[in-house]
Each structure stands twice: as structure tokens, then as C-alpha cells.
PDB file of N, CA and C in Angstrom:
ATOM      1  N   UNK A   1      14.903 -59.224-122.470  1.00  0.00           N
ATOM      2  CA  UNK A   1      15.247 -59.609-123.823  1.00  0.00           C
ATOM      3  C   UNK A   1      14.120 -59.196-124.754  1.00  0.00           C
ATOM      4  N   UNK A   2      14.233 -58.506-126.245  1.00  0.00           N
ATOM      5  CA  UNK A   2      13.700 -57.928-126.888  1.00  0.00           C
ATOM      6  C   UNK A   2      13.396 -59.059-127.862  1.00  0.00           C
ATOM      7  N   UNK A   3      11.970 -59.248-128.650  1.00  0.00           N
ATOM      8  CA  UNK A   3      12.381 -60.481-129.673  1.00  0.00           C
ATOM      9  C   UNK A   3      12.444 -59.804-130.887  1.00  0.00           C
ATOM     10  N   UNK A   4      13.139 -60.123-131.904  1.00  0.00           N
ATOM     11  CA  UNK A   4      12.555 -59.032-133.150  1.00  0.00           C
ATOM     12  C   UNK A   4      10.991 -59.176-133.656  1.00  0.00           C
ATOM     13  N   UNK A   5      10.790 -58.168-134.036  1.00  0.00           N
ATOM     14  CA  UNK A   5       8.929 -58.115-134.340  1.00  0.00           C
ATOM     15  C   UNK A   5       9.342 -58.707-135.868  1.00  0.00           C
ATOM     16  N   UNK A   6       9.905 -58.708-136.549  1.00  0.00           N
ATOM     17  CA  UNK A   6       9.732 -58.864-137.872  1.00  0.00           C
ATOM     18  C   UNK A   6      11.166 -59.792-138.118  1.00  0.00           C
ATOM     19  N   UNK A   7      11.624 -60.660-137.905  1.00  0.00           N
ATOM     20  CA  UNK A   7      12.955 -61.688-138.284  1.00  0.00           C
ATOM     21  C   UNK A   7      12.617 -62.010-139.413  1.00  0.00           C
ATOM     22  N   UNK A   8      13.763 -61.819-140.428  1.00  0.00           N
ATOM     23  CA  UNK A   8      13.863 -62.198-141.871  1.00  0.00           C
ATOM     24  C   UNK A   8      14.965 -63.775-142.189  1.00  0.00           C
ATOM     25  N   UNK A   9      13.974 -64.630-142.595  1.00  0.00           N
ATOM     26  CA  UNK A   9      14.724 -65.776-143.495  1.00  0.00           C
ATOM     27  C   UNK A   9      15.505 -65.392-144.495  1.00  0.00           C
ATOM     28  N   UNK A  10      16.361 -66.344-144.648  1.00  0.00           N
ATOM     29  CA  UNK A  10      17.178 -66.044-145.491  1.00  0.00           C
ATOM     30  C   UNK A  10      16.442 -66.680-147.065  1.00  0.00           C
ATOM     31  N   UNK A  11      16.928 -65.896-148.356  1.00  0.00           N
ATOM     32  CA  UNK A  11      16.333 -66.179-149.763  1.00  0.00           C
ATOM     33  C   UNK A  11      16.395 -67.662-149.813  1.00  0.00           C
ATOM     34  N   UNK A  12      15.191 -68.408-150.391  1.00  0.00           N
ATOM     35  CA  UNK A  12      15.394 -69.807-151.081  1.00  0.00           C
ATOM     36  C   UNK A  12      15.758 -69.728-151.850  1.00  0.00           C
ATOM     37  N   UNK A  13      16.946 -70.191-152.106  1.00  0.00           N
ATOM     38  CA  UNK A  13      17.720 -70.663-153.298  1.00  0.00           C
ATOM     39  C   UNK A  13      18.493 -72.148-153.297  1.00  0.00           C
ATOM     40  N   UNK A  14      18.844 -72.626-153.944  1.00  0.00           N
ATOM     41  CA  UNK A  14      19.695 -73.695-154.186  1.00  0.00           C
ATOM     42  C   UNK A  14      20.671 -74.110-153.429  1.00  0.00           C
ATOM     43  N   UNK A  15      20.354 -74.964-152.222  1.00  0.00           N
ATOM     44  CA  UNK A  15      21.235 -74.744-151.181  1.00  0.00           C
ATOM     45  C   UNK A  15      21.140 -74.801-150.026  1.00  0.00           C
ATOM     46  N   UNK A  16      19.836 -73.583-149.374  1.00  0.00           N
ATOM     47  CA  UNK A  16      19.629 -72.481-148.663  1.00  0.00           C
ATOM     48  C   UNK A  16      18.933 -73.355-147.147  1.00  0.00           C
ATOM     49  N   UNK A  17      18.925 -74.608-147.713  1.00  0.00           N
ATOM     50  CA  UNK A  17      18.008 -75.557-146.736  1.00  0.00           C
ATOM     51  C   UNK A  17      18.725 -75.587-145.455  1.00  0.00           C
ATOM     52  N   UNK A  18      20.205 -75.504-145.164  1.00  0.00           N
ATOM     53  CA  UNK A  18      20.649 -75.533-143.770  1.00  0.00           C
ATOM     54  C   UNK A  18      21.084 -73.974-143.426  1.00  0.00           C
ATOM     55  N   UNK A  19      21.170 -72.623-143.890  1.00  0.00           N
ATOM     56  CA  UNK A  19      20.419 -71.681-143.481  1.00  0.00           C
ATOM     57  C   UNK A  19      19.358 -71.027-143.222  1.00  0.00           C
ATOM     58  N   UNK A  20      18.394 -71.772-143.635  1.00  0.00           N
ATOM     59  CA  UNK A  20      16.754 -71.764-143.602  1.00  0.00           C
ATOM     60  C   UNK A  20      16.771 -72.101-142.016  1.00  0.00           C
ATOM     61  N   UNK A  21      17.235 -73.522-141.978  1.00  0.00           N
ATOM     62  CA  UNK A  21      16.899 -74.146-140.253  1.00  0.00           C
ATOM     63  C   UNK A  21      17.650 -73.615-139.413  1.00  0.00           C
ATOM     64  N   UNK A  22      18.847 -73.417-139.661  1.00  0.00           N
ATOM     65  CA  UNK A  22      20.139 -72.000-138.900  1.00  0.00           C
ATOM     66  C   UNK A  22      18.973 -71.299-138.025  1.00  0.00           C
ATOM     67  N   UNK A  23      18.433 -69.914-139.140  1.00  0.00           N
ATOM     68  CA  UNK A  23      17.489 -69.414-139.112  1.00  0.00           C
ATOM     69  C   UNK A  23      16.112 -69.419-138.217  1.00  0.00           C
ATOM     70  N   UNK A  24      15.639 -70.674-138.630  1.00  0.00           N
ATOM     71  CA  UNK A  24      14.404 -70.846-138.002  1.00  0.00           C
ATOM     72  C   UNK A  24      14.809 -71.235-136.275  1.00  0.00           C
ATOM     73  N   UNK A  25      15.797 -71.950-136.293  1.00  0.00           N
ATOM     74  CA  UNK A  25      16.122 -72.230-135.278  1.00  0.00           C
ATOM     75  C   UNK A  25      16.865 -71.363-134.077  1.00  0.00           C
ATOM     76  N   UNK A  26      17.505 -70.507-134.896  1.00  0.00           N
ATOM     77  CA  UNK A  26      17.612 -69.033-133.609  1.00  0.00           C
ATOM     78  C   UNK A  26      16.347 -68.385-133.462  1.00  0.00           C
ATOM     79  N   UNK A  27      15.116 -68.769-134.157  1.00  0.00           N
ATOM     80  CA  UNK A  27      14.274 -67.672-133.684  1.00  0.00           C
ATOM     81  C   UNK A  27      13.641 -68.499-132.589  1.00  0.00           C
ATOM     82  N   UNK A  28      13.410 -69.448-132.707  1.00  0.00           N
ATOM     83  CA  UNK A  28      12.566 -70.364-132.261  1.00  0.00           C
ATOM     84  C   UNK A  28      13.538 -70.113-130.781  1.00  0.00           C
ATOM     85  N   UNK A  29      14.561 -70.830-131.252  1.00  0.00           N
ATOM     86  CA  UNK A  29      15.310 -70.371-129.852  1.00  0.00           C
ATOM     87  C   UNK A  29      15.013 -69.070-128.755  1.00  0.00           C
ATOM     88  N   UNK A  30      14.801 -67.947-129.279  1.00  0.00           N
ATOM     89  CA  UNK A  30      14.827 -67.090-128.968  1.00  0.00           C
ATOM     90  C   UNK A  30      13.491 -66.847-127.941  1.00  0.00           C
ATOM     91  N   UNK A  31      12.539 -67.278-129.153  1.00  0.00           N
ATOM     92  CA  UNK A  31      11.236 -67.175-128.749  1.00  0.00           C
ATOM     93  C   UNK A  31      11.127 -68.144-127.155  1.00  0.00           C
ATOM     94  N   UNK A  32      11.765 -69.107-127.263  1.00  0.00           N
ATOM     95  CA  UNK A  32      11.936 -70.176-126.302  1.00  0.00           C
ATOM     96  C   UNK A  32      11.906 -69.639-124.743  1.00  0.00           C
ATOM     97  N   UNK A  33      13.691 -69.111-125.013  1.00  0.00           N
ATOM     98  CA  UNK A  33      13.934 -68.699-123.924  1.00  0.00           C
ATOM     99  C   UNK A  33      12.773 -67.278-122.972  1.00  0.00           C
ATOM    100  N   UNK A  34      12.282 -66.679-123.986  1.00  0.00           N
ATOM    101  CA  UNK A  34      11.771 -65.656-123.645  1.00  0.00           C
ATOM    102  C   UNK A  34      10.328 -66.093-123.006  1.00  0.00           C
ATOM    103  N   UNK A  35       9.659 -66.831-123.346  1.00  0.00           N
ATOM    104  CA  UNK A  35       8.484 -67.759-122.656  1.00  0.00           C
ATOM    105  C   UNK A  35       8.969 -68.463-121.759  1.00  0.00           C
ATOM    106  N   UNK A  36      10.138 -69.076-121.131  1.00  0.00           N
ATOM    107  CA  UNK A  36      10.710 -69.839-119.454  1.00  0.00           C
ATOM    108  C   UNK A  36      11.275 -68.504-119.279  1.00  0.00           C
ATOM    109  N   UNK A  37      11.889 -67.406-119.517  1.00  0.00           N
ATOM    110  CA  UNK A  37      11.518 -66.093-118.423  1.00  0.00           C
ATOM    111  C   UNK A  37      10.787 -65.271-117.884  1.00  0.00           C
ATOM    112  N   UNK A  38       9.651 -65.508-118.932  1.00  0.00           N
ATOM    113  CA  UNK A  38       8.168 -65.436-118.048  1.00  0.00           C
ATOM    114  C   UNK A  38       7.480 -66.078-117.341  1.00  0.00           C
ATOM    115  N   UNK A  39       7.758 -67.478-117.538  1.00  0.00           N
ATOM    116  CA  UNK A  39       6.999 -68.511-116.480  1.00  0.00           C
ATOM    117  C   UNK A  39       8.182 -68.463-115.167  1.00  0.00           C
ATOM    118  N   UNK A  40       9.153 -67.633-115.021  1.00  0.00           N
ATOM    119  CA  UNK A  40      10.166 -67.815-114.223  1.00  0.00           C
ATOM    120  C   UNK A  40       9.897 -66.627-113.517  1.00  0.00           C
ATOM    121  N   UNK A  41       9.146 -65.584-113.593  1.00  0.00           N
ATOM    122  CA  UNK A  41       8.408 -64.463-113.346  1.00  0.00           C
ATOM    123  C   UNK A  41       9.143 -63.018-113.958  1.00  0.00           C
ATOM    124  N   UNK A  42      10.107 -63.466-114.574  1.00  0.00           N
ATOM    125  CA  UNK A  42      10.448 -61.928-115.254  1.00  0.00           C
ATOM    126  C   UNK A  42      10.227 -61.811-116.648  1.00  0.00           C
ATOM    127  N   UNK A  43       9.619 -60.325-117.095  1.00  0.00           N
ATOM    128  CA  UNK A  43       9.203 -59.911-118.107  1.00  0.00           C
ATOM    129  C   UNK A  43      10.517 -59.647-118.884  1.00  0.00           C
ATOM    130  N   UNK A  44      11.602 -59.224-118.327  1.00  0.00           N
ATOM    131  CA  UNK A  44      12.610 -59.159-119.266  1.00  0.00           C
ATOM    132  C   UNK A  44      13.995 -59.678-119.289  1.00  0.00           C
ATOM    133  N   UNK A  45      13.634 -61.067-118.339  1.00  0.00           N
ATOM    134  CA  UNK A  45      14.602 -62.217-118.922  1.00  0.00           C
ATOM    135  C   UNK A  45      15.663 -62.185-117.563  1.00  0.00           C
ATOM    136  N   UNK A  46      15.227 -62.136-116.135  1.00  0.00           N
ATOM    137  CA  UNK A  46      16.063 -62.502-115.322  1.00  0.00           C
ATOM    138  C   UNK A  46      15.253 -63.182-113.760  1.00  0.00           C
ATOM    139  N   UNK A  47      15.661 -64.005-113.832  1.00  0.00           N
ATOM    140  CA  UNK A  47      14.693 -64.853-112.852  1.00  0.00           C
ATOM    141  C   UNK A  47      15.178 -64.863-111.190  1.00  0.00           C
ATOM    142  N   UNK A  48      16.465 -65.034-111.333  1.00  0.00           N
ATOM    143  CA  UNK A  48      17.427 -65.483-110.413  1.00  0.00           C
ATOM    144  C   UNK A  48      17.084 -65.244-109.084  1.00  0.00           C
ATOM    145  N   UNK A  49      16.775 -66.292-107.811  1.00  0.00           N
ATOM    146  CA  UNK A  49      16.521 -66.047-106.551  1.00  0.00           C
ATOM    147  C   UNK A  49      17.956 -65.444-106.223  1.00  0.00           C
ATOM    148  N   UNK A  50      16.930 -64.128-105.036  1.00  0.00           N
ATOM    149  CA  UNK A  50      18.183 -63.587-104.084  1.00  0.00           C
ATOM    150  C   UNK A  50      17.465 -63.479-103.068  1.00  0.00           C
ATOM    151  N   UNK A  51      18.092 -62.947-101.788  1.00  0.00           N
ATOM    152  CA  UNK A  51      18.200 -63.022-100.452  1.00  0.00           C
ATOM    153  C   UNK A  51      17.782 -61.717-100.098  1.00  0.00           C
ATOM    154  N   UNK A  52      17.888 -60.359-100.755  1.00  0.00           N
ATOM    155  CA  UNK A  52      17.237 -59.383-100.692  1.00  0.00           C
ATOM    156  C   UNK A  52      17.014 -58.954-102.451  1.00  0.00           C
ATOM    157  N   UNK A  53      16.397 -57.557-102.420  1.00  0.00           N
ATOM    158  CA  UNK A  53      15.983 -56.709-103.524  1.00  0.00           C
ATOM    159  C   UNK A  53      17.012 -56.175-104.520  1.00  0.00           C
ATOM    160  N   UNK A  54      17.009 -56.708-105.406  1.00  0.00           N
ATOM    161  CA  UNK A  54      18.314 -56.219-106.288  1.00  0.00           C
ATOM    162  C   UNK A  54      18.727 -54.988-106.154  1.00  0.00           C
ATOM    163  N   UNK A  55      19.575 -53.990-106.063  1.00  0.00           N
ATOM    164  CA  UNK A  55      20.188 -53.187-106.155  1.00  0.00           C
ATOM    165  C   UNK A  55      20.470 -51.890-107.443  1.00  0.00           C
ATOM    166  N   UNK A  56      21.049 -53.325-108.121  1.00  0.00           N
ATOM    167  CA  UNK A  56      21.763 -52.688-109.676  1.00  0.00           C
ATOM    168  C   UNK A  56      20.777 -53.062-110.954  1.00  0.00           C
ATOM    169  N   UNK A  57      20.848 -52.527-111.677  1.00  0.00           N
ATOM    170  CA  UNK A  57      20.067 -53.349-113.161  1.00  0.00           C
ATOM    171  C   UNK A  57      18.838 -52.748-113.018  1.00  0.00           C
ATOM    172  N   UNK A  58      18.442 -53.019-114.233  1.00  0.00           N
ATOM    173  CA  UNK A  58      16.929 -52.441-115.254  1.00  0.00           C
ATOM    174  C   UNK A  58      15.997 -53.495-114.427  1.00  0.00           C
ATOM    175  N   UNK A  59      15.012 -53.053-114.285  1.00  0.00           N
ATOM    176  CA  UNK A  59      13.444 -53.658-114.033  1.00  0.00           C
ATOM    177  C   UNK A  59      12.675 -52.780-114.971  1.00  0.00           C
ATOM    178  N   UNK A  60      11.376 -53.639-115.359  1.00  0.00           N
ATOM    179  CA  UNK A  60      10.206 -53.743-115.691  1.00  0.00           C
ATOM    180  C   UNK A  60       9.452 -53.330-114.267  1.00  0.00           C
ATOM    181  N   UNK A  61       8.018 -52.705-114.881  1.00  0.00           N
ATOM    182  CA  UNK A  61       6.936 -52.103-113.527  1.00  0.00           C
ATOM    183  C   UNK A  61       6.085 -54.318-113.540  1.00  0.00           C
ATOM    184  N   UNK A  62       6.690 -54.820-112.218  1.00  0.00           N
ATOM    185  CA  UNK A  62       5.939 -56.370-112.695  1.00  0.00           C
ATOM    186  C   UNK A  62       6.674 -57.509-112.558  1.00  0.00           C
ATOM    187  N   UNK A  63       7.844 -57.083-112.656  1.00  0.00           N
ATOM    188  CA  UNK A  63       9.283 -57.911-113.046  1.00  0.00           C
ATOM    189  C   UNK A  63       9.048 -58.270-111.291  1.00  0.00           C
ATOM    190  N   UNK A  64       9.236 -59.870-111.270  1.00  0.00           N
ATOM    191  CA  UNK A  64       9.522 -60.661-109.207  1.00  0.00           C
ATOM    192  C   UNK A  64      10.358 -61.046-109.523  1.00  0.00           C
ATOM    193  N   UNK A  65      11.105 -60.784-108.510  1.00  0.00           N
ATOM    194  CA  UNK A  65      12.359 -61.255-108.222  1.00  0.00           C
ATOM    195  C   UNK A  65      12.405 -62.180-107.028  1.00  0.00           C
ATOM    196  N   UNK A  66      12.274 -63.432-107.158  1.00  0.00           N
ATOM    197  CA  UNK A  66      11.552 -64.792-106.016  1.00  0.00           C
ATOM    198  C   UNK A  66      13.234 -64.304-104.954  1.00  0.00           C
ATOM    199  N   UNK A  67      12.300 -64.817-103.416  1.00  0.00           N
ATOM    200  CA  UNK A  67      13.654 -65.001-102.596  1.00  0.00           C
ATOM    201  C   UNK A  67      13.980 -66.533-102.711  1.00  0.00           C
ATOM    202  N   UNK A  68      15.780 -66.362-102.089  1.00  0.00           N
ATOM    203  CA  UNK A  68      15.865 -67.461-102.161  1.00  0.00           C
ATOM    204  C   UNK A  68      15.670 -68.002-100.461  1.00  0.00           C
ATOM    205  N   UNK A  69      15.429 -67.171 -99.808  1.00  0.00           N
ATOM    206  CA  UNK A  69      15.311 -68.024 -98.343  1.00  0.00           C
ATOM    207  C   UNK A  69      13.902 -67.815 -97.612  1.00  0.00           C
ATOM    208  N   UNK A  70      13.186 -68.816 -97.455  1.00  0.00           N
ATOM    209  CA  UNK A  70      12.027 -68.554 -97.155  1.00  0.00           C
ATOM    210  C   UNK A  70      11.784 -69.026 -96.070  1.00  0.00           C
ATOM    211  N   UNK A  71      11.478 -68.276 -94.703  1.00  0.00           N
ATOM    212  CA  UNK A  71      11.529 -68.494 -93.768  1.00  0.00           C
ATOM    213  C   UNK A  71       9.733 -67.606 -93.014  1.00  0.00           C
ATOM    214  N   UNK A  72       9.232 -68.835 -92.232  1.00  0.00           N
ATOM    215  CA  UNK A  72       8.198 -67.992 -91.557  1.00  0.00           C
ATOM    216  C   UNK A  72       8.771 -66.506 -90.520  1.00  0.00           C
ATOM    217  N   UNK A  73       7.990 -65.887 -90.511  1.00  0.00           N
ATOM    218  CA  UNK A  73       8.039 -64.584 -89.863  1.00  0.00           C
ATOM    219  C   UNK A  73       6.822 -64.344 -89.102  1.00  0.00           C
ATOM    220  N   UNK A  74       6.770 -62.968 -88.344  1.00  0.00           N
ATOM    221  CA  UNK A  74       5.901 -62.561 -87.926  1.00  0.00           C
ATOM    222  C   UNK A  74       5.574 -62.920 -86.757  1.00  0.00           C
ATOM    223  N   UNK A  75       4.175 -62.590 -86.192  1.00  0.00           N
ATOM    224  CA  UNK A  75       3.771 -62.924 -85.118  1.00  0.00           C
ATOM    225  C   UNK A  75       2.852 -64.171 -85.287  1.00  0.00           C
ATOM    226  N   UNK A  76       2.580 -65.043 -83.789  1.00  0.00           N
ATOM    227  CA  UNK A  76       1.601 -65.712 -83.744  1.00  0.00           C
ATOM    228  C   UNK A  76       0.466 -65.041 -84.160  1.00  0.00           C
ATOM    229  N   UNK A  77      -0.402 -66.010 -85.330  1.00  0.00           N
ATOM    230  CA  UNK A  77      -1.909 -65.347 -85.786  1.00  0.00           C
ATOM    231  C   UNK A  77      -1.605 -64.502 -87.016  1.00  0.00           C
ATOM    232  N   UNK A  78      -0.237 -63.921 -87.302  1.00  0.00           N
ATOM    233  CA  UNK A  78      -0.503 -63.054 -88.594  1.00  0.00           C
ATOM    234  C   UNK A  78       0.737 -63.407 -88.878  1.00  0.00           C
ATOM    235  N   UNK A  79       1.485 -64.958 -89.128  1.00  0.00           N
ATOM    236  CA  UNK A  79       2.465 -65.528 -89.846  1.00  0.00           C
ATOM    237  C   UNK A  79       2.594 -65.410 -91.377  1.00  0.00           C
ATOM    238  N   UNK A  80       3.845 -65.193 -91.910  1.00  0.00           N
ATOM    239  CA  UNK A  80       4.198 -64.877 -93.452  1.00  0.00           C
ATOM    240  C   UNK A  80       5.172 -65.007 -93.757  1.00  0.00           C
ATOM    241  N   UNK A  81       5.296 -65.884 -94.938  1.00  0.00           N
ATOM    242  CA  UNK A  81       6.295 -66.013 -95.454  1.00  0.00           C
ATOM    243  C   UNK A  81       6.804 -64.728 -96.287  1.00  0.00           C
ATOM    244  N   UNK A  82       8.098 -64.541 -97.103  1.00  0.00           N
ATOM    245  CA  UNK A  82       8.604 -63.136 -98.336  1.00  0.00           C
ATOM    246  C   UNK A  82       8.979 -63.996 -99.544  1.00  0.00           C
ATOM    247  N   UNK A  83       8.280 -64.163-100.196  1.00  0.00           N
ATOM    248  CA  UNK A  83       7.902 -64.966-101.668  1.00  0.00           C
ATOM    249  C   UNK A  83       9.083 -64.538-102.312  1.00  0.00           C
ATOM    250  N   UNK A  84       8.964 -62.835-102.015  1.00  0.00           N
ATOM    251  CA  UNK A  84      10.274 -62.136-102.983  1.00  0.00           C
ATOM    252  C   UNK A  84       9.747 -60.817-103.015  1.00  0.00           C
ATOM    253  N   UNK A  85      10.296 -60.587-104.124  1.00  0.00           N
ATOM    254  CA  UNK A  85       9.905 -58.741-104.196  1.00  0.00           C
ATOM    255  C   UNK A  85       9.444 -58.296-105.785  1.00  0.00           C
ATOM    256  N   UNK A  86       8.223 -57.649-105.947  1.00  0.00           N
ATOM    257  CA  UNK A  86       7.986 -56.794-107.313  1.00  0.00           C
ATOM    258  C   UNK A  86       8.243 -55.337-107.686  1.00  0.00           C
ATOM    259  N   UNK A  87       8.771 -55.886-109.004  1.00  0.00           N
ATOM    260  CA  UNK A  87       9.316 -54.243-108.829  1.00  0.00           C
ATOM    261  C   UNK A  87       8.225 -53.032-109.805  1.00  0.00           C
ATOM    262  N   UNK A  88       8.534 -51.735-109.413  1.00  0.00           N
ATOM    263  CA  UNK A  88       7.467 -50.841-109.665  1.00  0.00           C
ATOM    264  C   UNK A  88       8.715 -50.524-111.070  1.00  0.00           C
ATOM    265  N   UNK A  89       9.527 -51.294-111.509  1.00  0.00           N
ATOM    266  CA  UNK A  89       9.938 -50.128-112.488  1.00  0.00           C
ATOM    267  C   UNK A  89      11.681 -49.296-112.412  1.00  0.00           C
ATOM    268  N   UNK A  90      12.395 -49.119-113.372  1.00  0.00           N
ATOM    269  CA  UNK A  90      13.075 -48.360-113.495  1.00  0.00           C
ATOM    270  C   UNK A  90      14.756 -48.968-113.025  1.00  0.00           C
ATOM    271  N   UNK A  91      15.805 -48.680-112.583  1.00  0.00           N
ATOM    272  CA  UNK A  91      17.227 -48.660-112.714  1.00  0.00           C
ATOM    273  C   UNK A  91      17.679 -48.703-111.000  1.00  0.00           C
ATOM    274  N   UNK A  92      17.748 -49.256-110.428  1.00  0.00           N
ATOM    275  CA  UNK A  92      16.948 -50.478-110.153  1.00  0.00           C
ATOM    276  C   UNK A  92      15.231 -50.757-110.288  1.00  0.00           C
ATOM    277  N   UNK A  93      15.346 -49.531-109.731  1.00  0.00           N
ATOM    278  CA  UNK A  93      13.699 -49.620-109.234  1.00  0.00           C
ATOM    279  C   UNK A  93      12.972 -49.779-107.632  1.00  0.00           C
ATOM    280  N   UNK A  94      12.116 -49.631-107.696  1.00  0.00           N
ATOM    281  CA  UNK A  94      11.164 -49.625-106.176  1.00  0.00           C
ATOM    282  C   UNK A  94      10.701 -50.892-106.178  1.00  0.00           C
ATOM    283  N   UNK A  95      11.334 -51.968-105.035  1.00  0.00           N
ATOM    284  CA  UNK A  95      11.082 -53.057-104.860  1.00  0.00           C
ATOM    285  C   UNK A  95       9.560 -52.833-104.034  1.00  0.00           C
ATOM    286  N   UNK A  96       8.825 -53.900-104.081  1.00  0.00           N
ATOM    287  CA  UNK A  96       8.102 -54.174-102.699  1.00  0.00           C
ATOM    288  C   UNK A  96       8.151 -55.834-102.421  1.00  0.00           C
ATOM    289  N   UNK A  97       7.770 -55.708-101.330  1.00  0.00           N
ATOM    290  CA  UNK A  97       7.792 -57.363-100.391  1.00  0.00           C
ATOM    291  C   UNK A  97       6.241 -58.329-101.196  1.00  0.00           C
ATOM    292  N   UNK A  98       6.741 -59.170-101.601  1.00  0.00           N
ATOM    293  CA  UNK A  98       5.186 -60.128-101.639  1.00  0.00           C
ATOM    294  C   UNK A  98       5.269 -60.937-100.970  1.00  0.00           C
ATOM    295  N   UNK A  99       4.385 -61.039 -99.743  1.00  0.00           N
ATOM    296  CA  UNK A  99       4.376 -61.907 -98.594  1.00  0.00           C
ATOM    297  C   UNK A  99       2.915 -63.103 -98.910  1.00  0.00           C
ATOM    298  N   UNK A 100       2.988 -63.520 -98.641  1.00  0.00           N
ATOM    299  CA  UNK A 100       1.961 -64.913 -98.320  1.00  0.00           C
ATOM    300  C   UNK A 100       2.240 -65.182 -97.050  1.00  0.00           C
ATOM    301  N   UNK A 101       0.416 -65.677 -96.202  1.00  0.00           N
ATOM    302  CA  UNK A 101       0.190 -65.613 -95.011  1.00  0.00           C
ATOM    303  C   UNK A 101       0.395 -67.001 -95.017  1.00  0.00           C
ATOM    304  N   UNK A 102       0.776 -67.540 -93.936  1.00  0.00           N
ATOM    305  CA  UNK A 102       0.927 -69.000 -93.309  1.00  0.00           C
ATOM    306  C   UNK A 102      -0.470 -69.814 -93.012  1.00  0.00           C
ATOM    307  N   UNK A 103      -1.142 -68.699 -91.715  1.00  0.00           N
ATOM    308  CA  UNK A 103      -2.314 -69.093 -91.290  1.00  0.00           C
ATOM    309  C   UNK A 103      -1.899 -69.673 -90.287  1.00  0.00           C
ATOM    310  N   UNK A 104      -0.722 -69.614 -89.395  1.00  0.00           N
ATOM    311  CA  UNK A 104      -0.079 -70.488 -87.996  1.00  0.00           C
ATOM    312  C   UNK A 104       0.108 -68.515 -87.636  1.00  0.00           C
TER     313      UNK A 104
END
């Protein structure tokens, strides 16, 4: 999601006080959502756990895509969980694995 760099209020005039907050309030909105899709780990507004690496759709070089099943792996001594996957970029794009070690 793109925010506008420059959002225009509407003229004060006689009146204008519940399109003013209309106004302020889609941006604010806007701005909103776009700060919980970054704390959700995507740069351009899609968070959603899956089970593997998306396929279809636009990525950002950065954009994680969290799994939703997290299960230990590996061998005894070099155990890891798959957090999810980051992508390098592009339509889908080049996933990779972000693993975190257990330490079991």
C-alpha cells in the first residue's frame, strides 16, 4: 500500500467541519493500517501466515511472509524451527527460509 506523499484537505469554509474530519480521518486511517503491516512484517501491506512460499503476487526485496506451522526439524544438535520465508523481491519473487535454531 502506497500512502499519498502530499493528501489535500478539503477548503475551510462554512460548513466544512465534517469534511475536514471525513478527511483527516481517511488519512489517519490509512497511515494506520500501513504501520500494523509493518509491525506484521510486510513492507507492502500483506502479512498473512502460510504453510509454504507464496507463489503469485508482488513482493518487496524484505517483505516475511511468517509460516503458519511451526514445527521442530532437523537433526539432534542442529534443531530449527522455519519462522517463514523473506523475499529477495519481484512477481513473486525469490523466497528464502528464516530458520531459528532450537538448541535441542
Amino acid at each position: 500500500m502506497k500512502l499519498d506523499e502530499n493528501p489535500q484537505l478539503p477548503a475551510l469554509d462554512q460548513g466544512s467541519q465534517e469534511r475536514l474530519i471525513s478527511a483527516l480521518s481517511d488519512i489517519l486511517r490509512a497511515h494506520a493500517q500501513a504501520v500494523n503491516e509493518m509491525a506484521g512484517g510486510r513492507i507492502d501491506g500483506f502479512s498473512d501466515a502460510r504453510t509454504a512460499p507464496p507463489t503469485t503476487g508482488r513482493f518487496r526485496n524484505g517483505d516475511f511472509v511468517p509460516n503458519s506451522v511451526i514445527v521442530e526439524q532437523g537433526l539432534p544438535g542442529m534443531k530449527y524451527v522455519l519462522d517463514g520465508w523473506v523475499a529477495l523481491g519481484g512477481s513473486p519473487g525469490v523466497f528464502l527460509e528464516r530458520r531459528s535454531l532450537t538448541g535441542n
